[in-house]
C-alpha atoms as a PDB file:
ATOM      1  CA  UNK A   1     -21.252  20.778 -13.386  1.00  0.00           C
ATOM      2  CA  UNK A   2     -17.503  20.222 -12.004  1.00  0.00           C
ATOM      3  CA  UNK A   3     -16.254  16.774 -13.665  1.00  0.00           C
ATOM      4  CA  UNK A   4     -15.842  13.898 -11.355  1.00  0.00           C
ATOM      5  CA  UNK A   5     -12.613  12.934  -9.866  1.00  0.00           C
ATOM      6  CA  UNK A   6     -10.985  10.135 -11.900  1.00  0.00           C
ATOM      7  CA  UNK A   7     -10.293   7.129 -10.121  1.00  0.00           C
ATOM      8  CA  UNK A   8      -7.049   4.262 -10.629  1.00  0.00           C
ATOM      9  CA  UNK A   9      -8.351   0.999  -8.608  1.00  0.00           C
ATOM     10  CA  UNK A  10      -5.779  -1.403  -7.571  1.00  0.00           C
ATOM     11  CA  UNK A  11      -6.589  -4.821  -5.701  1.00  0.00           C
ATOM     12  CA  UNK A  12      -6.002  -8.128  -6.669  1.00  0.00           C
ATOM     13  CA  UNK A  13      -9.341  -9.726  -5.913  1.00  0.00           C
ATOM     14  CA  UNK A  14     -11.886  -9.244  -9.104  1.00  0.00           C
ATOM     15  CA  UNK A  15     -14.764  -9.498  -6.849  1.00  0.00           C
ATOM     16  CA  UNK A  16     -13.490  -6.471  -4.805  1.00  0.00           C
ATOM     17  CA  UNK A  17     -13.044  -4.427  -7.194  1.00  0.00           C
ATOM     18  CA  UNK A  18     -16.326  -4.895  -8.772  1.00  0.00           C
ATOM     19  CA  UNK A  19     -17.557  -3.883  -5.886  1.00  0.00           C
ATOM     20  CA  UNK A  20     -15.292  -0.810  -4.966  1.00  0.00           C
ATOM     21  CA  UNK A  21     -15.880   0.357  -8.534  1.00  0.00           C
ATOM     22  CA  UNK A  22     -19.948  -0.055  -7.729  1.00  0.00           C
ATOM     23  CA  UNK A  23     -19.742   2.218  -4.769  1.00  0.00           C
ATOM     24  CA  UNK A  24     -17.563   4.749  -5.956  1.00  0.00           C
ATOM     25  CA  UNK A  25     -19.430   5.100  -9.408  1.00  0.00           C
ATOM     26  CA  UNK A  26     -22.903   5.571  -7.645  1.00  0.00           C
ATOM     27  CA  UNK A  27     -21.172   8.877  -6.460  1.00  0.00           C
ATOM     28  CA  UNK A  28     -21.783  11.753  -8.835  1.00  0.00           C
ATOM     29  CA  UNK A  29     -18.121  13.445  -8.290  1.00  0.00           C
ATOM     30  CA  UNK A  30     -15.787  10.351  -8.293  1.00  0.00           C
ATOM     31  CA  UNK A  31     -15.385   7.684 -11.239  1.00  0.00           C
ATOM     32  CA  UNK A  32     -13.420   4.371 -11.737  1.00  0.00           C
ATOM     33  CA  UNK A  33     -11.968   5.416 -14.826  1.00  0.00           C
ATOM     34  CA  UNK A  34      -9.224   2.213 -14.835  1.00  0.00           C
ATOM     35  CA  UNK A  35      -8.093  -0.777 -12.950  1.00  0.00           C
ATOM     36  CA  UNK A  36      -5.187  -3.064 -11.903  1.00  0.00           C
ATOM     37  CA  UNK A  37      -4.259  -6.025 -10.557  1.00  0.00           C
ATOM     38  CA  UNK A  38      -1.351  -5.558  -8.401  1.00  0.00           C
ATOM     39  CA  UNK A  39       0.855  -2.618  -7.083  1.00  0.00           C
ATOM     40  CA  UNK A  40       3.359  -2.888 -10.366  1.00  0.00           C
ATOM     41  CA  UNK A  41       0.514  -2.369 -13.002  1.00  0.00           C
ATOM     42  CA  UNK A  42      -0.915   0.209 -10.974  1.00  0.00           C
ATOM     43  CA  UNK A  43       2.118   2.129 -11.184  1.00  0.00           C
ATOM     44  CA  UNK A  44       2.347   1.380 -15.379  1.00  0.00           C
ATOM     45  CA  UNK A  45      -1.414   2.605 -15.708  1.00  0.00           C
ATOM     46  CA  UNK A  46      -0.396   5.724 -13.735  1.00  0.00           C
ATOM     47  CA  UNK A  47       2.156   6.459 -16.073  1.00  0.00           C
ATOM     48  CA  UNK A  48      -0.008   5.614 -18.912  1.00  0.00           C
ATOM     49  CA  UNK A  49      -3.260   7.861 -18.030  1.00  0.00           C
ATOM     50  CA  UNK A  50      -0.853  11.121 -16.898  1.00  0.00           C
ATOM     51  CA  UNK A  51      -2.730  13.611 -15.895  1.00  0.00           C
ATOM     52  CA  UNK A  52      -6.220  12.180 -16.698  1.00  0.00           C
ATOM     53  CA  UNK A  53      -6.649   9.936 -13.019  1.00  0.00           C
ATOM     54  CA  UNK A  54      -6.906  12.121  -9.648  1.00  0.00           C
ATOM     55  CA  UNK A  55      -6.492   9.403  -7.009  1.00  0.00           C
ATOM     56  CA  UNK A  56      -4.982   6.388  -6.868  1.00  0.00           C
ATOM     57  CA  UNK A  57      -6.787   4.170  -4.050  1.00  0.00           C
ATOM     58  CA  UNK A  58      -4.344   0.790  -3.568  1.00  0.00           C
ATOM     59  CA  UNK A  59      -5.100  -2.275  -1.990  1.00  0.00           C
ATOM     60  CA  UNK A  60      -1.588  -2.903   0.822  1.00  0.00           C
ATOM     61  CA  UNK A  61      -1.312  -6.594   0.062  1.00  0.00           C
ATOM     62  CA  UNK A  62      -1.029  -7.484  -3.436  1.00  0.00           C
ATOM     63  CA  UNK A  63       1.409  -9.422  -5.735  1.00  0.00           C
ATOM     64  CA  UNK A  64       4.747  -8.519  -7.323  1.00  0.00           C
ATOM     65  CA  UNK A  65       4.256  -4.925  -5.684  1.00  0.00           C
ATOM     66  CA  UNK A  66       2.160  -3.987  -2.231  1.00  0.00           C
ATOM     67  CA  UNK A  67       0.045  -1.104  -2.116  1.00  0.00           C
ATOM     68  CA  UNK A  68       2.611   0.951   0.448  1.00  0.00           C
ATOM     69  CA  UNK A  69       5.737   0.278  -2.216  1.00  0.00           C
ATOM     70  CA  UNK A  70       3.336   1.631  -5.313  1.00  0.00           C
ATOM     71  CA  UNK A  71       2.189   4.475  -3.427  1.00  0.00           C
ATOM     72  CA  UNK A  72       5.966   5.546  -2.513  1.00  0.00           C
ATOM     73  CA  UNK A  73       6.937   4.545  -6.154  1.00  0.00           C
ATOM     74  CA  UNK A  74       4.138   7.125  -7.350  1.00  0.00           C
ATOM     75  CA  UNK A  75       4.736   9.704  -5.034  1.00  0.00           C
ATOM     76  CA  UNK A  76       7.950   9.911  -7.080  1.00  0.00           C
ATOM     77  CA  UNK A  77       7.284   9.355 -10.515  1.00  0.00           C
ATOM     78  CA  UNK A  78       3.804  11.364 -10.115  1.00  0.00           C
ATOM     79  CA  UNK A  79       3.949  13.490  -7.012  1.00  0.00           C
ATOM     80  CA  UNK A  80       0.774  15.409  -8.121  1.00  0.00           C
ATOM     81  CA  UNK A  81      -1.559  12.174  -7.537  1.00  0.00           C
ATOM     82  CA  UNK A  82      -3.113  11.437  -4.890  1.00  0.00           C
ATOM     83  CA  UNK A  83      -3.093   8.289  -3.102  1.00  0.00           C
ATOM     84  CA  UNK A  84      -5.346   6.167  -0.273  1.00  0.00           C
ATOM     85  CA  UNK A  85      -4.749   2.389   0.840  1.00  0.00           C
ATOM     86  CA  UNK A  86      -7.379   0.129   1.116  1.00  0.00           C
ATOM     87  CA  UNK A  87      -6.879  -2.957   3.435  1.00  0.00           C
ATOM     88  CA  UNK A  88      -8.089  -6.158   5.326  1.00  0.00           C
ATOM     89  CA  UNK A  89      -5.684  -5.226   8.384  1.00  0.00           C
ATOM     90  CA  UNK A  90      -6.542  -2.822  10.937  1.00  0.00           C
ATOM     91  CA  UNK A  91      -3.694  -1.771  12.906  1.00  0.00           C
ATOM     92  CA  UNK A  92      -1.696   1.616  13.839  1.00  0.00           C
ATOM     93  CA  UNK A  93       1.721   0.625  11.685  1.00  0.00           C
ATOM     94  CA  UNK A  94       0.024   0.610   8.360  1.00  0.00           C
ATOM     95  CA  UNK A  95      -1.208   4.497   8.922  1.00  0.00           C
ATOM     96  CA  UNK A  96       1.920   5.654   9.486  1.00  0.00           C
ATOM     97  CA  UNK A  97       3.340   3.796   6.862  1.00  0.00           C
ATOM     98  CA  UNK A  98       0.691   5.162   4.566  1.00  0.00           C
ATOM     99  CA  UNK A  99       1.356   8.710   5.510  1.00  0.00           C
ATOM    100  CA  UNK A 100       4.981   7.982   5.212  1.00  0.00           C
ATOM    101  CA  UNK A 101       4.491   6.595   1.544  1.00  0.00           C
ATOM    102  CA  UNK A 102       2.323   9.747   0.487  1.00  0.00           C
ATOM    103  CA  UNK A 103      -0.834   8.523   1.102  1.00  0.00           C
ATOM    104  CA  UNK A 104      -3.699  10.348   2.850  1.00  0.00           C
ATOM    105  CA  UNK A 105      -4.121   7.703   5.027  1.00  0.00           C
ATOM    106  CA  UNK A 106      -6.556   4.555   4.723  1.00  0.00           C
ATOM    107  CA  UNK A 107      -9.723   2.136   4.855  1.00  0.00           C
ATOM    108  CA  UNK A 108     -10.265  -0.645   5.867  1.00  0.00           C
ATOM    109  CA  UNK A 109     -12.061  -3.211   3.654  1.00  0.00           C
ATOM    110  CA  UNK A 110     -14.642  -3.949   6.402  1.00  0.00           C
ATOM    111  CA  UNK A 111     -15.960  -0.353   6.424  1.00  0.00           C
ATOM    112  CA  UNK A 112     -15.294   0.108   2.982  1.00  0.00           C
ATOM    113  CA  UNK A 113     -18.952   0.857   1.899  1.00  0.00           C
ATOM    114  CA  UNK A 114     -19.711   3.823   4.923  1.00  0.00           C
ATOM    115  CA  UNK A 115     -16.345   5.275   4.559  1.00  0.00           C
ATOM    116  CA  UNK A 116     -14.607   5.529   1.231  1.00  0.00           C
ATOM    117  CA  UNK A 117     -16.113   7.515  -0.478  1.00  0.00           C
ATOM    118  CA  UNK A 118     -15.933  10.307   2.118  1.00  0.00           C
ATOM    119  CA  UNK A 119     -11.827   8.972   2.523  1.00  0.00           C
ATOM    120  CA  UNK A 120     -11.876   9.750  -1.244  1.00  0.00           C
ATOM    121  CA  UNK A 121     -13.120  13.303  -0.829  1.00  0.00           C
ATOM    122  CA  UNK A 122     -11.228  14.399   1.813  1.00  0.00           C
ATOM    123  CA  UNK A 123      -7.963  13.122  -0.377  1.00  0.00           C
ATOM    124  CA  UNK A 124      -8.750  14.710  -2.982  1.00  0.00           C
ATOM    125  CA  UNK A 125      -9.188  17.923  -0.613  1.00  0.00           C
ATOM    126  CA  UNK A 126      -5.190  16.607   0.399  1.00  0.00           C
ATOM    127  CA  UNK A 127      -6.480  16.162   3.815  1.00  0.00           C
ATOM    128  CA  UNK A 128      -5.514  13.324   5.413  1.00  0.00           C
ATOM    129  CA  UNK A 129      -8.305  10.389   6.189  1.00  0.00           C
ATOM    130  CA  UNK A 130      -8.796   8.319   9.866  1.00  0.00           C
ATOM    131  CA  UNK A 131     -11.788   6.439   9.396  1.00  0.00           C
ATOM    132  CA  UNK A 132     -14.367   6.977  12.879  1.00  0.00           C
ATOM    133  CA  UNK A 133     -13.444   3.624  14.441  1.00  0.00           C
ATOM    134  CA  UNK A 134      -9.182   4.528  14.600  1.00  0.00           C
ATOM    135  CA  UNK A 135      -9.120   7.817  15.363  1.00  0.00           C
ATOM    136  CA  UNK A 136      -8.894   7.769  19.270  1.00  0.00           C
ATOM    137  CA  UNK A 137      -7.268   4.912  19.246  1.00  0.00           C
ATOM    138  CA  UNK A 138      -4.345   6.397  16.835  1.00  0.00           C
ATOM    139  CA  UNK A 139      -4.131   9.563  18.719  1.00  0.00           C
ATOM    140  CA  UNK A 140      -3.931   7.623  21.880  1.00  0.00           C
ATOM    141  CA  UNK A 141      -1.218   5.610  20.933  1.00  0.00           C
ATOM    142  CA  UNK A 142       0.648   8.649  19.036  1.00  0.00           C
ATOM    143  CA  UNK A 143       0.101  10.405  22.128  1.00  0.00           C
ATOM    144  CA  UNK A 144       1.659   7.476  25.024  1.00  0.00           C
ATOM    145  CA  UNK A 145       4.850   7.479  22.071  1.00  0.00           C
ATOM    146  CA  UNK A 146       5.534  11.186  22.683  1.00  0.00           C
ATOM    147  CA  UNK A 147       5.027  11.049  26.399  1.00  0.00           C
ATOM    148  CA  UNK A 148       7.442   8.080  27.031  1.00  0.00           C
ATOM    149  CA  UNK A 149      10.142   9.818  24.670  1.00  0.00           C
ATOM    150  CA  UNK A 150       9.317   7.258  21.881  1.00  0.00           C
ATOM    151  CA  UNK A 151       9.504   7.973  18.250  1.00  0.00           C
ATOM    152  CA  UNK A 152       7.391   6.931  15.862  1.00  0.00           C
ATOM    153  CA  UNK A 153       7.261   3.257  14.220  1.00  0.00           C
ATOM    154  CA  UNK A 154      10.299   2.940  12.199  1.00  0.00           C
ATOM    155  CA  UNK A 155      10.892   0.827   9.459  1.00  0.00           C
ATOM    156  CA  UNK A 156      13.112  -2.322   9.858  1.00  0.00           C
ATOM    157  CA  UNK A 157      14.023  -2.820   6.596  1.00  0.00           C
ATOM    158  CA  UNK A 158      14.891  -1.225   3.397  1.00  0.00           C
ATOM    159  CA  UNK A 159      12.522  -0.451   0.665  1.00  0.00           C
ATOM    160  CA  UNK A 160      14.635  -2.631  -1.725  1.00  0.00           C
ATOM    161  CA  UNK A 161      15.163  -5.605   1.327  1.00  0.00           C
ATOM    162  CA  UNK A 162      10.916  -4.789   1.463  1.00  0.00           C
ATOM    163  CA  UNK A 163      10.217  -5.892  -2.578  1.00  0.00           C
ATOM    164  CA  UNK A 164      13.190  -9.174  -2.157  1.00  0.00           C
ATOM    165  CA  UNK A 165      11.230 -10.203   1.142  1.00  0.00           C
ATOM    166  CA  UNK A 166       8.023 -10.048  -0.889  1.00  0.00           C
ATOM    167  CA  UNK A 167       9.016 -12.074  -3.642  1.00  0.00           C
ATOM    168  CA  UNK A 168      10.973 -14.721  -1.156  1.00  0.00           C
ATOM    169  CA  UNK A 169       7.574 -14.930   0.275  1.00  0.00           C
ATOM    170  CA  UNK A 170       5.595 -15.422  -3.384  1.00  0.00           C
ATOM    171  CA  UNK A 171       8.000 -17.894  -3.690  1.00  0.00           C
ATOM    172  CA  UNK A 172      10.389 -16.773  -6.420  1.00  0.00           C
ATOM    173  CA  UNK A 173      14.411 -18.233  -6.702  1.00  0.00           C
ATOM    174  CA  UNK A 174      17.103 -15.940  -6.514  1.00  0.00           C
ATOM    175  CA  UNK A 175      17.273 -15.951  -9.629  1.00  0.00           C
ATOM    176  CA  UNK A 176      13.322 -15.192 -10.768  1.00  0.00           C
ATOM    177  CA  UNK A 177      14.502 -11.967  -8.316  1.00  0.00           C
ATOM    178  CA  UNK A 178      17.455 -10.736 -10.161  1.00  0.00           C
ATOM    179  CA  UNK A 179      15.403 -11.059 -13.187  1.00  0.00           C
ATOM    180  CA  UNK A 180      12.234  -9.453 -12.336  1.00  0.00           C
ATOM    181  CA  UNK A 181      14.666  -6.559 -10.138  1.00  0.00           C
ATOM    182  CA  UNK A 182      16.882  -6.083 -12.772  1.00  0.00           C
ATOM    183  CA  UNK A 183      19.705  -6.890 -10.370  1.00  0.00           C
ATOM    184  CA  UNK A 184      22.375  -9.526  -9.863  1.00  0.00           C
ATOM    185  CA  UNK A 185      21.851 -13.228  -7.939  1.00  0.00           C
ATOM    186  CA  UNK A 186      24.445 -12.169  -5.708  1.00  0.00           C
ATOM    187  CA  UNK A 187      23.088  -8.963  -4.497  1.00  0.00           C
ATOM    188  CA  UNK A 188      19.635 -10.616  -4.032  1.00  0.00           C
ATOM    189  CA  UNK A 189      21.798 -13.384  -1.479  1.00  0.00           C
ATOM    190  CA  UNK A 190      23.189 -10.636  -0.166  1.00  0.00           C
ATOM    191  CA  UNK A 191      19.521  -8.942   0.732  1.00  0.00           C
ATOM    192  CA  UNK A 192      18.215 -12.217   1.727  1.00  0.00           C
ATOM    193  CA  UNK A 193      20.984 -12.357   3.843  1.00  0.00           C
ATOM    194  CA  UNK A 194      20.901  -9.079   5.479  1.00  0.00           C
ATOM    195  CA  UNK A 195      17.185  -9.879   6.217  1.00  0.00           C
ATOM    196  CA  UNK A 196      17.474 -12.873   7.578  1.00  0.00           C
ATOM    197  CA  UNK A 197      19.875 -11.278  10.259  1.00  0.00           C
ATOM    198  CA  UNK A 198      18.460  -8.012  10.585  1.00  0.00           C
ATOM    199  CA  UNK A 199      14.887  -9.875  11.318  1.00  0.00           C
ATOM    200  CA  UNK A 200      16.571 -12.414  13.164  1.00  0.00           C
ATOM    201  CA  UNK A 201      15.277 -15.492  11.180  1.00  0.00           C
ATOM    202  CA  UNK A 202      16.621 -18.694  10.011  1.00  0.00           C
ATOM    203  CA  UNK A 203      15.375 -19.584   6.562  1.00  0.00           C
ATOM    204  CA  UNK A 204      12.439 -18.818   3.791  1.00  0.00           C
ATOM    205  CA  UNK A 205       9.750 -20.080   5.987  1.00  0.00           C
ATOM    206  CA  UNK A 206      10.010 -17.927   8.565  1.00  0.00           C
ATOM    207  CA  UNK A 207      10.248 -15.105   6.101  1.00  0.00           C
ATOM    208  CA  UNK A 208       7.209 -15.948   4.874  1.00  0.00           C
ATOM    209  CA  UNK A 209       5.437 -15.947   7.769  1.00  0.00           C
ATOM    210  CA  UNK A 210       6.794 -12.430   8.373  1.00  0.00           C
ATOM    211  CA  UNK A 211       5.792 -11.113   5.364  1.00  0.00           C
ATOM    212  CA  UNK A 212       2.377 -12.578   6.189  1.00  0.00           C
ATOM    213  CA  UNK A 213       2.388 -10.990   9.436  1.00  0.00           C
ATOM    214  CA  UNK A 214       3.280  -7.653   8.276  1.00  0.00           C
ATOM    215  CA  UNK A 215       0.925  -7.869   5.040  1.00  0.00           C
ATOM    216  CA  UNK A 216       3.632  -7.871   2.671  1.00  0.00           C
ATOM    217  CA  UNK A 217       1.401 -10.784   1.498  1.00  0.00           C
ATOM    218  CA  UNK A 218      -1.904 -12.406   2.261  1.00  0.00           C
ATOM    219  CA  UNK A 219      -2.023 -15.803   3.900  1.00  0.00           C
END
């Protein structure tokens, strides 16, 4: 018998991944064979288990790191693993983001227990993964983009403005950011600064709420 695809599991709810791990372990070709709790230990248990985990399935929101900046982070440090996103939000940006971060695509939490383990599969097959309920939808909208001369959603913000917004959101100082970046307080102002105008906001509240509404962060 082939040996089962080893599995990293990354969400910050317990209870979910209890019940992640439940599904995918019933499955006689995949295994949970270690957790984490947010998109930063993720990426330190990748590092640690090399070339012994497959797939790396990553919940989007979760503390100190999201799902989407661990799954570009991994795509770098471990291009050979691949990688699948696991979310409460439905909508058309976080595909593409996905895809864009080196993911085979993703599921949401809702139809988690009909359609992960085939998402698993066909990532491990490095195909990518539109669960039933998106796919017309997605192609539609991809579709209307190309015929109106549209590209494709683009990122608003930098990867580095991305983690400071996060933070700002969670609630850390300037200087909790510097220290947990490894960069100065000045550079993080300067960040904040260039978010604040790029996004067109006024102060830490209303980047909060952004980072809630793009799922930097759950509410």
């Amino acid at each position: 018998m082939t040996a089962p695809a080893r599995i990293l599991l990354a969400d910050d709810h317990a209870l979910v991944r209890r019940g992640v791990r439940l599904i995918l372990d019933a499955e006689p070709d995949l295994t949970v064979v270690a957790e984490a709790a947010d998109g930063a230990e993720a990426i330190e248990r990748a590092r640690e288990l090399g070339d012994g985990v497959d797939l790396a399935i990553l919940d989007i929101a979760m503390p100190r790191q999201t799902g989407l900046q661990a799954a570009r982070e991994l795509s770098r440090v471990r291009p050979g693993l691949r990688t699948l996103m696991l979310t409460m939000y439905d909508n058309e940006q976080y595909f593409f983001e996905a895809l864009k971060a080196g993911a085979s695509g993703y599921v949401p939490k809702s139809v988690a227990d009909r359609d992960l383990v085939e998402a698993c599969r066909a990532a491990l097959r490095d195909e990518p993964f539109i669960y039933p309920g998106a796919e017309s939808a997605l192609i539609r909208t991809y579709l209307d983009r190309i015929r109106s001369g549209d590209r494709l959603p683009a990122r608003p913000i930098t990867e580095r403005e991305e983690e400071i917004l996060k933070l700002v959101a969670e609630g850390h100082s300037s200087k909790e950011i510097a220290q947990l970046l490894v960069i100065s307080v000045k550079t993080v102002e300067r960040h904040r600064a260039n978010l604040l105008q790029k996004l067109g906001l006024r102060d830490r509240l209303e980047l909060t709420r952004y980072a809630i509404r793009v799922g930097l962060i759950e509410p």
